[in-house]
Protein backbone atom coordinates (compact mmCIF):
# COMPACT_ATOMS: atom_id res chain seq x y z
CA UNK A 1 -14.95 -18.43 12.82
CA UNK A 2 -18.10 -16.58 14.51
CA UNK A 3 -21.19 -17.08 11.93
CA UNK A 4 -23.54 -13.83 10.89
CA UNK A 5 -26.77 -14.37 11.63
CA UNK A 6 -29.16 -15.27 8.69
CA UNK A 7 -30.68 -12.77 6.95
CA UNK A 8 -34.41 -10.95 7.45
CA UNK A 9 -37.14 -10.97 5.22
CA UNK A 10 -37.37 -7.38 4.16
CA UNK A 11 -41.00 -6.18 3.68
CA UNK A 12 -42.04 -6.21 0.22
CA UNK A 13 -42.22 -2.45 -0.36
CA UNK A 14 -39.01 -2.01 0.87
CA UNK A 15 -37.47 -5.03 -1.06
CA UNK A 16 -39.35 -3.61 -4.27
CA UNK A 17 -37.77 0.04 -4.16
CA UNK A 18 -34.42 -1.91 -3.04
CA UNK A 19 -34.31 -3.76 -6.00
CA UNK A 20 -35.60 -0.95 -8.24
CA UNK A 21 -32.66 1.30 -6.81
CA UNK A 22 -30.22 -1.69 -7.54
CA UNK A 23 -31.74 -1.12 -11.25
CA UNK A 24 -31.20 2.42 -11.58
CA UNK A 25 -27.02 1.92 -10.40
CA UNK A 26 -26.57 -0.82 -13.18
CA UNK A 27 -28.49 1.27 -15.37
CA UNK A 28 -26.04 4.02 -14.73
CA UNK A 29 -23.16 1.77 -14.85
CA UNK A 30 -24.74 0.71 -18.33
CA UNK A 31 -23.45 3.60 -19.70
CA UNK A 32 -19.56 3.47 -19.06
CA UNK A 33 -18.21 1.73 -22.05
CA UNK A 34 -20.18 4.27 -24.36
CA UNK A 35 -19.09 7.13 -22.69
CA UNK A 36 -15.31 5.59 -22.57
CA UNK A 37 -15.84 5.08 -26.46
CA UNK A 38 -15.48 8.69 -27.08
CA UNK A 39 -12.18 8.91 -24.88
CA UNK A 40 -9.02 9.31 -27.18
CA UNK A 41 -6.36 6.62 -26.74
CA UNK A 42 -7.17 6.83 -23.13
CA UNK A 43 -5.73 3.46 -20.92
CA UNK A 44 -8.84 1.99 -19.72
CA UNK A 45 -6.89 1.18 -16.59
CA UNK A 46 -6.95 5.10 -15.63
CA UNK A 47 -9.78 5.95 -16.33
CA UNK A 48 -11.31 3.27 -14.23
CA UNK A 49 -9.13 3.84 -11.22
CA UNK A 50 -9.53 7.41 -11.29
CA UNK A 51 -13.54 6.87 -11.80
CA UNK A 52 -13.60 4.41 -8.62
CA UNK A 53 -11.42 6.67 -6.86
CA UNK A 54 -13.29 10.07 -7.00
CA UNK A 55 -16.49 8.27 -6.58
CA UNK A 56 -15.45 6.50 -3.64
CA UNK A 57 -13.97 9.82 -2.31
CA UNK A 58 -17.13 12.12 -2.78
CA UNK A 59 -19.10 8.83 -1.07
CA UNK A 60 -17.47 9.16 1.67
CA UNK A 61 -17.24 12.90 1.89
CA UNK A 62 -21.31 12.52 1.82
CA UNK A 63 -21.57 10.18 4.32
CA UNK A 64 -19.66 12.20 6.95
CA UNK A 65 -22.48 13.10 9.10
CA UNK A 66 -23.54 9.05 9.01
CA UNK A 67 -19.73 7.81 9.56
CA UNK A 68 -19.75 10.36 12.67
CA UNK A 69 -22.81 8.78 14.10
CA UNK A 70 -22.03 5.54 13.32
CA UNK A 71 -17.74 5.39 14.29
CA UNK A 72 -18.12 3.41 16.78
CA UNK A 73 -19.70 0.89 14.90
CA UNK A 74 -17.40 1.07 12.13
CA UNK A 75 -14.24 1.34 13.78
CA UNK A 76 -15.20 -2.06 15.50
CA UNK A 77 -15.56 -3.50 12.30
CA UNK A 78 -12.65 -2.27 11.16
CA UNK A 79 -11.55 -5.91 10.00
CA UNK A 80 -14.38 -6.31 7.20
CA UNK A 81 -13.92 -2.34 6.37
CA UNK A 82 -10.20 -2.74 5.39
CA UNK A 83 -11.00 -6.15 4.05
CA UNK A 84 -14.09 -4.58 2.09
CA UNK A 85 -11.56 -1.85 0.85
CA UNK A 86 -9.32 -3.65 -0.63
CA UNK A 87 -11.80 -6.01 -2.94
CA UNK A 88 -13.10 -2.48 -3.83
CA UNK A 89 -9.80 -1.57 -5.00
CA UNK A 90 -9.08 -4.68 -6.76
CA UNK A 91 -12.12 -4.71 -8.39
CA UNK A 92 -11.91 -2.00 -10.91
CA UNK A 93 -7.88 -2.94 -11.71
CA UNK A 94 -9.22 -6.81 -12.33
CA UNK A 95 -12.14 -5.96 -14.47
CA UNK A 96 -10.73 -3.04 -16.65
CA UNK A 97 -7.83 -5.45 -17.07
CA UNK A 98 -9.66 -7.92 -18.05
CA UNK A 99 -11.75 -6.18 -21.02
CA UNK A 100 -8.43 -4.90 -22.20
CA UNK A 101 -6.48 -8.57 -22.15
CA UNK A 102 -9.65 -11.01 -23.25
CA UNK A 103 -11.88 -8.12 -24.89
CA UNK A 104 -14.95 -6.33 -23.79
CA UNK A 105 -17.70 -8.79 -24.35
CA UNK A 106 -15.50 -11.41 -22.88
CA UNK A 107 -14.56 -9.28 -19.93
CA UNK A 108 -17.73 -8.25 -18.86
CA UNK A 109 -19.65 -11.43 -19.30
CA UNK A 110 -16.86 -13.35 -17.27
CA UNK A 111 -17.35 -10.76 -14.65
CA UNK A 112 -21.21 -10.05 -14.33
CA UNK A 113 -21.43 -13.77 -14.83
CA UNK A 114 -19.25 -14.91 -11.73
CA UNK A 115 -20.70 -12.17 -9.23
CA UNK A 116 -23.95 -13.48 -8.45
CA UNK A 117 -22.79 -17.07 -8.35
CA UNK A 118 -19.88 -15.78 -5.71
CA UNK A 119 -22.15 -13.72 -3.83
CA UNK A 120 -24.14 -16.67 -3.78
CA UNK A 121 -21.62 -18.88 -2.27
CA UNK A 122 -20.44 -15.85 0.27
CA UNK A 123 -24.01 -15.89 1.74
CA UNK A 124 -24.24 -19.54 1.96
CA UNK A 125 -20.98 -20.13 3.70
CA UNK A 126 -21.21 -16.92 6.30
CA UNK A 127 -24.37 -16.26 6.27
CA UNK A 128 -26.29 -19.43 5.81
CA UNK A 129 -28.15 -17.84 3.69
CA UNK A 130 -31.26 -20.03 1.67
CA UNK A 131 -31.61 -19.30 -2.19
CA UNK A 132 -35.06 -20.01 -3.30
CA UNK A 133 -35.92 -21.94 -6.74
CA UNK A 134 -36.66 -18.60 -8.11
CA UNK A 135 -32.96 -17.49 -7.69
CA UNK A 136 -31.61 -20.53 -9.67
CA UNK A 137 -33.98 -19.91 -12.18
CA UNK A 138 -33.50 -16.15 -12.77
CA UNK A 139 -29.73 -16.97 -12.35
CA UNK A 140 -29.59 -19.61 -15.18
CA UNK A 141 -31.95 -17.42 -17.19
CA UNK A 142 -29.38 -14.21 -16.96
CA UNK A 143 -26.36 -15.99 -17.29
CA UNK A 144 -27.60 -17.45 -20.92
CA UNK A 145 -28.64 -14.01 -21.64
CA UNK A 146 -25.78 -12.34 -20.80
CA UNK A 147 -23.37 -15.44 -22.78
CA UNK A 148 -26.03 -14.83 -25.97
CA UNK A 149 -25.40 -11.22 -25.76
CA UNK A 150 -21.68 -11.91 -25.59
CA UNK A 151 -22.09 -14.66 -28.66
CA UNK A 152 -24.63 -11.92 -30.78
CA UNK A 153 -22.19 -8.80 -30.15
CA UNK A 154 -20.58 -8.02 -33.31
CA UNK A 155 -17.93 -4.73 -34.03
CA UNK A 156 -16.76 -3.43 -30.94
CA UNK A 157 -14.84 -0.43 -32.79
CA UNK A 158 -11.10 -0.12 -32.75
CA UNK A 159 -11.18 -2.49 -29.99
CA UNK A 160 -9.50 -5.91 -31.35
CA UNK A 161 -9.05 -8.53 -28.70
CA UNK A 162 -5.65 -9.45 -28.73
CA UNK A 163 -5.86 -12.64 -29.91
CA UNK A 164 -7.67 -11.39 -33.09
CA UNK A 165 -4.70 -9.41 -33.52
CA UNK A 166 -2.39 -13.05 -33.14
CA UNK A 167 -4.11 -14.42 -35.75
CA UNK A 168 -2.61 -12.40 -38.10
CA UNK A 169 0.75 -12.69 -36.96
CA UNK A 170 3.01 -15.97 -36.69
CA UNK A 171 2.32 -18.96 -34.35
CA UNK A 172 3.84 -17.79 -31.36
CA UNK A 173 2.10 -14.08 -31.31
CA UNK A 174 -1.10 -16.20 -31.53
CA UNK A 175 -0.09 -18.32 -28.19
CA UNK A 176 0.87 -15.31 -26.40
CA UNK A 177 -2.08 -13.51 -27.45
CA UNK A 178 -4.57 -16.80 -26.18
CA UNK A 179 -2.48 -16.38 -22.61
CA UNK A 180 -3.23 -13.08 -22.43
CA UNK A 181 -6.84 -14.13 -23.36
CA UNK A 182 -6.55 -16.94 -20.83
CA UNK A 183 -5.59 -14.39 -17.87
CA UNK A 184 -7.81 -11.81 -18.94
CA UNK A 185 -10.26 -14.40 -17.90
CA UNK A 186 -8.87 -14.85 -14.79
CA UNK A 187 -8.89 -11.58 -14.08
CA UNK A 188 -12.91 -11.08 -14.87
CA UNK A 189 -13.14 -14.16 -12.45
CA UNK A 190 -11.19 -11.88 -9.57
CA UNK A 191 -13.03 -8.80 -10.66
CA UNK A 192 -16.61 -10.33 -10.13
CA UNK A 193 -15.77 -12.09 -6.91
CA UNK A 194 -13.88 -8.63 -5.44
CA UNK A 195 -17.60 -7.36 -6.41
CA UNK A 196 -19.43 -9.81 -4.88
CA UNK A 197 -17.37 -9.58 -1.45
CA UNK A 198 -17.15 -6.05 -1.05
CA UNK A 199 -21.25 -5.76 -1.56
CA UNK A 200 -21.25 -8.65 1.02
CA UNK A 201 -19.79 -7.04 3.11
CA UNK A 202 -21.54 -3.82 3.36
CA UNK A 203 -24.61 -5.43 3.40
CA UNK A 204 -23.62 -7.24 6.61
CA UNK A 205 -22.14 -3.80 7.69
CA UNK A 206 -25.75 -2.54 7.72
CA UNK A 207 -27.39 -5.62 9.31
CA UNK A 208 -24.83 -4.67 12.22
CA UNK A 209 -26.94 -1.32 12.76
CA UNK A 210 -24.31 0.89 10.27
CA UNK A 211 -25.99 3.47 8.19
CA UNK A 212 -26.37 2.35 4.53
CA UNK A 213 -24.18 5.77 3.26
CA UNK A 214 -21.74 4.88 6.43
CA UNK A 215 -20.92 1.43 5.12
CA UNK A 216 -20.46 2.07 1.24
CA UNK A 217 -18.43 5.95 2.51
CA UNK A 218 -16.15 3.69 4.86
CA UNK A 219 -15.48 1.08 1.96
CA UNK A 220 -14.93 3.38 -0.83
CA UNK A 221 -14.01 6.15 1.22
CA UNK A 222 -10.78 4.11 2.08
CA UNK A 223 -10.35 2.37 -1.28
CA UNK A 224 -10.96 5.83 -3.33
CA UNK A 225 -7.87 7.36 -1.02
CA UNK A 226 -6.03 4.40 -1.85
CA UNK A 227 -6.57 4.48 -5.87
CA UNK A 228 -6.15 8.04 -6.30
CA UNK A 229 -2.48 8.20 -3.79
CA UNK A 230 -1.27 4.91 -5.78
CA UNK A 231 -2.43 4.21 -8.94
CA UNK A 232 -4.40 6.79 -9.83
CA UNK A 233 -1.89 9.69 -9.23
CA UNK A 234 0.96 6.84 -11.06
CA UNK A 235 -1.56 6.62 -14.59
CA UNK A 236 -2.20 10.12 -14.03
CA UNK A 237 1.94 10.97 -14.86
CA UNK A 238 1.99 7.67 -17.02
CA UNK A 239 -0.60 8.78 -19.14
CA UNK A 240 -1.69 12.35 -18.98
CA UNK A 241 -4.39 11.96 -21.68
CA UNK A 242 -6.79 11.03 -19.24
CA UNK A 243 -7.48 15.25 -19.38
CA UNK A 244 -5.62 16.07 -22.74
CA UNK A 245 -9.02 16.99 -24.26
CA UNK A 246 -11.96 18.36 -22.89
CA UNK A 247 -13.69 15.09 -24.39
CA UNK A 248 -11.29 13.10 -22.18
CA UNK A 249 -11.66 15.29 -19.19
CA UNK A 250 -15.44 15.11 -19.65
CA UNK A 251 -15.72 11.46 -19.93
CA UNK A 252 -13.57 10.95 -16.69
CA UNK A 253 -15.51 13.05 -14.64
CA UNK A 254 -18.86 11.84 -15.94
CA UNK A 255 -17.72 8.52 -14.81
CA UNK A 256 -16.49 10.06 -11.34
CA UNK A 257 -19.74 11.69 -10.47
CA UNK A 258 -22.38 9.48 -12.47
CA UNK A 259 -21.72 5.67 -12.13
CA UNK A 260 -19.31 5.31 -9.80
CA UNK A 261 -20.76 8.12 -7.25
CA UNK A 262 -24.62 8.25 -8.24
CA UNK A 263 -25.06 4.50 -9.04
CA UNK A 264 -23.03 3.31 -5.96
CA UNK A 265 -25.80 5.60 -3.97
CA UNK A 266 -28.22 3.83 -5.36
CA UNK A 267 -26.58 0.48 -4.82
CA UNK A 268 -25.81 0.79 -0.95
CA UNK A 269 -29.62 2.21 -0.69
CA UNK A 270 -30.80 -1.22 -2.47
CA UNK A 271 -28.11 -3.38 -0.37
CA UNK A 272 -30.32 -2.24 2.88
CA UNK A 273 -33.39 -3.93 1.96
CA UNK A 274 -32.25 -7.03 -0.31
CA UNK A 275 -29.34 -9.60 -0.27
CA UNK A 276 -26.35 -8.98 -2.39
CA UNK A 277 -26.73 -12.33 -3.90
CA UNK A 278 -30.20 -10.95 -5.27
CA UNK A 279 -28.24 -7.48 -5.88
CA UNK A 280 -25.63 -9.05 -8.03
CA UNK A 281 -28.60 -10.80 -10.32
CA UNK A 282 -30.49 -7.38 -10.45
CA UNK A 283 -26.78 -6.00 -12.17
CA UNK A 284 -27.29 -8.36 -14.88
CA UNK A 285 -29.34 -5.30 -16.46
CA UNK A 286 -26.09 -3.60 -16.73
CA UNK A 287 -25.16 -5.50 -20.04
CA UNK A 288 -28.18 -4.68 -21.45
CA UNK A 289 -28.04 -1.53 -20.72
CA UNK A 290 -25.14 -1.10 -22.41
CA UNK A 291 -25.30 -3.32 -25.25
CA UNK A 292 -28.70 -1.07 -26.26
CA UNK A 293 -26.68 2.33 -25.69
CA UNK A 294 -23.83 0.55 -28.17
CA UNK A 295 -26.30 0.12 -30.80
CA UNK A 296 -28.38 3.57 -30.59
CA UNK A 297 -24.92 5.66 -29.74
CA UNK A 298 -21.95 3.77 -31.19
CA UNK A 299 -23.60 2.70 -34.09
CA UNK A 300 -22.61 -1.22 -33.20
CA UNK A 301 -24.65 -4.33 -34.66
CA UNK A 302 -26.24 -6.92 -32.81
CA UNK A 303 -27.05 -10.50 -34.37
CA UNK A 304 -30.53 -11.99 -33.38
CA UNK A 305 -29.05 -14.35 -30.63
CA UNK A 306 -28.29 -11.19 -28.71
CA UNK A 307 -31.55 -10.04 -28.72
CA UNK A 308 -32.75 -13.23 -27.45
CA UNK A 309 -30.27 -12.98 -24.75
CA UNK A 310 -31.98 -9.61 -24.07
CA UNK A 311 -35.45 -10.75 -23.56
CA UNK A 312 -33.60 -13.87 -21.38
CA UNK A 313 -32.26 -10.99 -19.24
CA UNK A 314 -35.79 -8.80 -19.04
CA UNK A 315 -37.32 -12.16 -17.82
CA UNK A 316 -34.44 -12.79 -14.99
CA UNK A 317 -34.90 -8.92 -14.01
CA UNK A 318 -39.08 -9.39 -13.86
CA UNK A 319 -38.60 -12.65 -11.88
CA UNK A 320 -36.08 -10.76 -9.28
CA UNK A 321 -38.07 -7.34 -8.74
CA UNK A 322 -41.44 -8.91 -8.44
CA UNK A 323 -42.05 -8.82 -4.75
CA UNK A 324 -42.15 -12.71 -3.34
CA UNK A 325 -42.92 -13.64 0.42
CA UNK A 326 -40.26 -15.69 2.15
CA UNK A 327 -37.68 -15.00 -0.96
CA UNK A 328 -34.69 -14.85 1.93
């Protein structure tokens, strides 16, 4: 297998506004599970796939001018775009899956929580890539954040995991319920190592000379025609109420145009100047993000070990943004 050649040391400006771009897309993406709380019996699976497939549509519809230029480049990575596709298009089905099977906290924790540590090993093994102490650090820091988060959450509204729902039912709706816990895991495993890859990949994409908005249009360009011809257009006839309301309709194209367009902007501008294993960490603010949004929006609760998991977060985020010589 040919190796990629290690990565640069961006300068520190650049790596600053990189990771401060990285910021703003988790911030956005911060915001989906409030916004999807005022959808109305709306599968979560739709809305997700028709979010990540108009946003990977309209990225790629932006980046025409850079895909021109760059075709030749692309098409002769056309191996890593496909590839790079299709974690794109799992990743959305795994992890919207997963908050539905093992519940929200559980879901997202599993997921945010596994995509630096994969991007980690990605680099390492094609892209001998060296993590610094720093990394570990801000890594163990976040992860116990985001788990204490997960721990302090308390009344996600109307949304019972399904094994809360067992326990009131007889022994063997309790079992199935803990498999379906058990796989939703799985799945937020798969979702944050489909992440991990396809932001990988792009970054190496734009090491190989291809224009930031080139590499993420190519990616989600293909994987947004591939959700919306599939599954999107399937959920879409399956379950219409994805636009029975103007609520509904609103919330689905706020998540269209908003996180999965504007914050994946942001993201492939950040992937230019930092690693994705640091870009992964720098996500970590999504939780926190959202778990703030729950409180002041939804009206949710939040026990004092989740606000300590906050301020672990903040302190992973400060140690990651603060510009460091040598951090590659």
């Amino acid at each position: 297998m040919t190796t990629i050649s290690p990565l640069t040391s961006p300068p520190s400006k650049s790596g600053v506004l990189g990771s401060l771009a990285v910021l703003f897309a988790a911030l956005l993406w911060g915001t989906t599970g409030t916004a999807a709380h005022f959808n109305q019996d709306v599968s979560p699976l739709a809305t997700g796939a028709f979010a990540m497939g108009i946003g990977g549509v309209l990225q790629s519809w932006v980046a025409r001018p850079n895909i021109t230029d760059c075709l030749g480049l692309v098409l002769a990575q056309k191996r890593w775009v496909l590839i790079g596709a299709v974690c794109v298009v799992i990743y959305p089905l795994a992890f919207y899956t997963s908050m539905h099977l093992a519940g929200v906290a559980i879901g997202t924790v599993i997921t945010i929580a596994t995509a630096p540590l994969a991007a980690a090993i990605l680099e390492r093994l094609f892209g001998h890539h060296r993590l610094t102490p720093s990394w570990y650090l801000s890594l163990a820091l976040g992860i116990a954040g985001v788990v204490m988060m997960a721990l302090g959450e308390t009344g996600h509204k109307g949304m019972p995991t399904p094994l809360a729902a067992g326990q009131s039912a007889d022994g063997r709706l309790a079992f199935t319920d803990e498999l379906a816990r058990l796989a939703g895991i799985a799945l937020g495993i798969i979702a944050g190592v489909t992440y991990a890859a396809y932001s990988l990949i792009a970054r190496r994409m734009m090491e190989g000379g291809i224009h930031a908005r080139a590499a993420m249009g190519s990616l989600f360009g293909v994987a947004g025609i591939a959700l919306i011809a599939g599954l999107g257009l399937s959920m879409l006839v399956a379950d219409p109420r994805l636009f029975a309301t103007a609520g509904n309709a609103g919330v689905a194209l706020y998540m269209a145009l908003v996180p999965m367009f504007l914050g994946y902007l942001a993201f492939g501008y950040g992937l230019k100047t930092i690693a994705a294993s640091k870009a992964t960490l720098l996500t970590l603010f999504e939780p926190l993000v959202a778990a703030l949004l729950a409180v002041t929006i939804v009206g949710e609760h939040i026990a004092p070990l989740g606000w300590l998991g906050m301020v672990l977060i903040a302190i992973c985020l400060v140690i990651q943004v603060k510009p460091q010589r040598n951090i590659e």
